[in-house]
Protein backbone atom coordinates (compact mmCIF):
# COMPACT_ATOMS: atom_id res chain seq x y z
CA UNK A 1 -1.05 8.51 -16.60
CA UNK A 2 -1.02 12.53 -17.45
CA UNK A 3 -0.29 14.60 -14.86
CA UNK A 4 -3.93 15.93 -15.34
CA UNK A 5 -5.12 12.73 -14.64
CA UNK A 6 -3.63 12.57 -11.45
CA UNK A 7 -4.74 16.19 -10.59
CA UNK A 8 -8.56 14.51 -11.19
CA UNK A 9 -7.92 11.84 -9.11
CA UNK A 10 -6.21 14.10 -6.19
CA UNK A 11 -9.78 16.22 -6.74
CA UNK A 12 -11.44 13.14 -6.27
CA UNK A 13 -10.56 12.17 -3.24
CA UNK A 14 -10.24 15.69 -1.64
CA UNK A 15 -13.59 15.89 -1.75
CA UNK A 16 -14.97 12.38 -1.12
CA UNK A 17 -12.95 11.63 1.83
CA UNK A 18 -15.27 12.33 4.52
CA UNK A 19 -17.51 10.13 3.85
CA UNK A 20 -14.61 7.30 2.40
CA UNK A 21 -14.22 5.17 5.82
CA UNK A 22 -18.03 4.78 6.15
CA UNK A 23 -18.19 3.64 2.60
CA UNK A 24 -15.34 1.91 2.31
CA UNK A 25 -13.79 0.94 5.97
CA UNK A 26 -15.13 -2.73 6.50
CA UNK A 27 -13.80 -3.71 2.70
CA UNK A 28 -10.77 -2.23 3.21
CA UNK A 29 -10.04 -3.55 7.23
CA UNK A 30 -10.85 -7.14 5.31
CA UNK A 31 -7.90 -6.80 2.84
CA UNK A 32 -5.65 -6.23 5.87
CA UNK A 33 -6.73 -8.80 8.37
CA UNK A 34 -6.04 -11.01 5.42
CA UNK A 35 -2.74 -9.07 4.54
CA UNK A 36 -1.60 -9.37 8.28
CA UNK A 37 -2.33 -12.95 8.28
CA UNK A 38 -0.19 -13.82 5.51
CA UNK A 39 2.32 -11.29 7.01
CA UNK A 40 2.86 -13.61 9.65
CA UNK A 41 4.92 -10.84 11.57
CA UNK A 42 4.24 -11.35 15.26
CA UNK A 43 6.30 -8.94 17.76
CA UNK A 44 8.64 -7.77 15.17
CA UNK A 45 11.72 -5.97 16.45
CA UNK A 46 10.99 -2.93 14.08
CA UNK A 47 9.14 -2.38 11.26
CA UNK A 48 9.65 0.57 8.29
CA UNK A 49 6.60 0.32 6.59
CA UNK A 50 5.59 2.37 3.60
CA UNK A 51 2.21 3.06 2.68
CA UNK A 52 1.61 3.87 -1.07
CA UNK A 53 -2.18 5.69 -1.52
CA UNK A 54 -2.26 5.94 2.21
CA UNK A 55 -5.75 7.69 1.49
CA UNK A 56 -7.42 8.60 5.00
CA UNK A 57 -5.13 6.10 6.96
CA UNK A 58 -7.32 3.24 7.78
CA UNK A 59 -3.98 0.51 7.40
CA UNK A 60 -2.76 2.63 10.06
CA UNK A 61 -6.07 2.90 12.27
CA UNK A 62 -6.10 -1.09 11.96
CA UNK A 63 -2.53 -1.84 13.01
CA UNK A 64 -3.08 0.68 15.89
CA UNK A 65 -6.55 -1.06 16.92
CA UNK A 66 -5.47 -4.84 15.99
CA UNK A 67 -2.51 -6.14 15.30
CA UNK A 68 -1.48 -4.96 18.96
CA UNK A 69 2.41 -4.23 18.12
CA UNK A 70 3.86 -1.96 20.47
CA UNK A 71 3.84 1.74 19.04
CA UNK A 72 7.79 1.48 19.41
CA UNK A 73 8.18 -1.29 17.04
CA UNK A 74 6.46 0.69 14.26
CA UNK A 75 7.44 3.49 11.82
CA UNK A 76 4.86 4.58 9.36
CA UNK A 77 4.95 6.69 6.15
CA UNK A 78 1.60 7.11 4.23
CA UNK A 79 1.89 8.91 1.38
CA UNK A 80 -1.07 10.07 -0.90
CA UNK A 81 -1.68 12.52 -3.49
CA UNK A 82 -5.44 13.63 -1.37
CA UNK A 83 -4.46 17.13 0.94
CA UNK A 84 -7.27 16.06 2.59
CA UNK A 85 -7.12 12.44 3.18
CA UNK A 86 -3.35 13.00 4.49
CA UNK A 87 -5.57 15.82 7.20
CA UNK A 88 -7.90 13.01 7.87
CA UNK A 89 -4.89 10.65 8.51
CA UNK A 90 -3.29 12.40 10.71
CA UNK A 91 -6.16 12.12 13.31
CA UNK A 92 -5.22 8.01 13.38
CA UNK A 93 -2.10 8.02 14.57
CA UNK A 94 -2.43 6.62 17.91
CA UNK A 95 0.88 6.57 19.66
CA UNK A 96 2.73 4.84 16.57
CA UNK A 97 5.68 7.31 15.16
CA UNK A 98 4.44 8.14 11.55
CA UNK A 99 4.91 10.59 8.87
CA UNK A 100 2.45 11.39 5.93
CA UNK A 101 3.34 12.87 2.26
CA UNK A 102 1.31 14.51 -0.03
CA UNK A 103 2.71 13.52 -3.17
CA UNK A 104 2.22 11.10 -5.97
CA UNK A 105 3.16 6.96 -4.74
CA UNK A 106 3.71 6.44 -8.22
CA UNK A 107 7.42 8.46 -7.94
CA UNK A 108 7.76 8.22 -4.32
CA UNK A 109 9.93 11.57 -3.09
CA UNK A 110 11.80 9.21 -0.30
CA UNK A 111 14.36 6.78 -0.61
CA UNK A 112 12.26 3.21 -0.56
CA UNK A 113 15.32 0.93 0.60
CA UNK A 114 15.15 1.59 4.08
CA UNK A 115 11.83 -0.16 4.26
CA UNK A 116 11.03 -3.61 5.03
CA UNK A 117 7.52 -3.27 4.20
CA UNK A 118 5.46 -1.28 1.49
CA UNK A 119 2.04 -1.58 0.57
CA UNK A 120 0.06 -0.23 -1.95
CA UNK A 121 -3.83 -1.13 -1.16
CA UNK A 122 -6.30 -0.63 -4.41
CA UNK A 123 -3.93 2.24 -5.50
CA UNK A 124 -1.49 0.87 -8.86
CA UNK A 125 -4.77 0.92 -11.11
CA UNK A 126 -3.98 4.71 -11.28
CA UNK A 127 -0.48 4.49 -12.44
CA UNK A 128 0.61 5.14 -15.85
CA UNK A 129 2.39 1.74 -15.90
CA UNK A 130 1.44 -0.46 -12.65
CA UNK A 131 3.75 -3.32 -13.33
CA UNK A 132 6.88 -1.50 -13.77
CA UNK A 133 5.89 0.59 -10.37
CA UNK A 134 6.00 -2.68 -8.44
CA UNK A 135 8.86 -4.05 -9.50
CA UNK A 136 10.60 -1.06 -8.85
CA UNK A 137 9.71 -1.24 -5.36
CA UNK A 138 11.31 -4.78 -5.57
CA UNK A 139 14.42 -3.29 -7.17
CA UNK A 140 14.99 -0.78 -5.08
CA UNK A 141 14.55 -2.28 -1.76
CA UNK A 142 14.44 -5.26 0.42
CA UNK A 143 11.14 -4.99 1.31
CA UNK A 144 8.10 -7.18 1.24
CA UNK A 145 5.76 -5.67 -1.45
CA UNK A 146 2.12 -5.89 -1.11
CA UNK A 147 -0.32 -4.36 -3.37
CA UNK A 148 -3.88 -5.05 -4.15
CA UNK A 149 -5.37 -4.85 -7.55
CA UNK A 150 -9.43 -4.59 -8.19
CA UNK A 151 -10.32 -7.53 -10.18
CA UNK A 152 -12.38 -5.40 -12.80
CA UNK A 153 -8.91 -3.86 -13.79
CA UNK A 154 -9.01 -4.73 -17.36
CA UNK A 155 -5.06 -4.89 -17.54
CA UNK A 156 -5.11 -7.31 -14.29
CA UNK A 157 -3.35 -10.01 -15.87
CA UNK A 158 -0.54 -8.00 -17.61
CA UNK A 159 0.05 -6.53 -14.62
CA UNK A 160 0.54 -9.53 -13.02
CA UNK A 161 2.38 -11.26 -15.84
CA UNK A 162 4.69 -8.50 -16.16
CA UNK A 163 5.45 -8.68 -11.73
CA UNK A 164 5.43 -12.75 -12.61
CA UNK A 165 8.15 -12.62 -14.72
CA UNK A 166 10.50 -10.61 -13.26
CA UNK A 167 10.03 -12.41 -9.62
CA UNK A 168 10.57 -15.87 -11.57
CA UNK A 169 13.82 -14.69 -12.64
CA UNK A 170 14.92 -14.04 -8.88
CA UNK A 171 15.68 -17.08 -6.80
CA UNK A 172 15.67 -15.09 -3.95
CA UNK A 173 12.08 -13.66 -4.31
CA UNK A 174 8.64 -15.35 -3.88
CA UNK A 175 5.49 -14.60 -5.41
CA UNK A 176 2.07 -15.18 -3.90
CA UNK A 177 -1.48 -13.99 -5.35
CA UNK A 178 -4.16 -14.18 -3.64
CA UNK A 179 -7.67 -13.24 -3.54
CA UNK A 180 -9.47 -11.02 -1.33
CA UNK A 181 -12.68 -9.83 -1.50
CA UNK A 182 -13.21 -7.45 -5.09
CA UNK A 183 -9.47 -7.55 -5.36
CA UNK A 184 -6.68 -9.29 -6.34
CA UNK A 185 -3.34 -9.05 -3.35
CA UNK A 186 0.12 -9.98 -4.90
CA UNK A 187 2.67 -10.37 -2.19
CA UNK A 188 6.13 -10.24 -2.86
CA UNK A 189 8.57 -12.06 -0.22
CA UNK A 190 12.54 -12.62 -0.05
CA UNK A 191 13.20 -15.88 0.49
């Protein structure tokens, strides 16, 4: 994607985020109760957990209202290229230790391999080439990957092809797909 495409989208959401957690809060908490269940991460003794397209920080208003974790157990990075969504973030923090980036989760500006989980939530349909993104979250960490794809995407099952074939060529990764609600999860696991 252009870099002027990505300037729209940023535009986009600057000015549609007050109203984007009444519009889209219940569809998104959906994708991660489901997400948490097939986590299956209960009392974890610490979790790095990236968030790619972090928008206004509902993941991080759920895991502080649901999942019950104890705010030590729990570093967050959101990262999304919305100035304001990353404002309206902020304001969810709770007590958990988090950090938020303005930039583009395409080309994160951190070092990914320190995390053990990174999520991308209705986000990789705005990267220039989704696919390769993923797996190079899955090269260049150790993490579980979990990203959600809208099923209208009308490259869905290249995307998913492409992510296919390069976990089938790792013994020591684990591919499940899943579907939840308008979109399709993909959850990438070491084995």
């Amino acid at each position: 994607m252009i870099e002027r495409d990505k300037k729209t989208i940023s535009i986009l959401y600057d000015t549609t985020c007050e109203s984007y957690d009444e519009l889209y809060g219940g569809e998104q908490y959906e994708k991660y109760r489901i997400i948490h269940e097939e986590l299956n991460v209960e009392n974890p003794s610490f979790i790095y957990w990236l968030d790619l397209g972090c928008g206004t920080g509902l993941l991080l208003k759920y895991i502080c209202d649901k999942v019950g974790w104890l705010p030590q157990r729990l570093y967050y990075i959101g990262i999304d290229l919305s100035y304001n969504c990353i404002k309206k973030a902020l304001n969810k923090k709770g007590k958990i230790i988090s950090d938020f980036i303005v930039a583009d989760a395409e080309r994160p500006p951190i070092r990914i391999n320190q995390f053990n989980v990174i999520t991308s939530f209705t986000t990789i349909h705005h990267y220039e080439d989704p696919g390769e993104s993923v797996i190079s979250y899955i090269k260049n960490s150790t993490a579980t990957v979990i990203v959600t794809i809208l099923k209208r995407e009308e490259k869905l099952e290249e995307i998913i092809m492409k992510i296919r074939r390069y976990v089938d060529s790792r013994e020591e990764l684990a591919l499940d797909i899943i579907e939840i609600g308008k979109d399709i999860g993909i959850i990438i696991k070491r084995s």
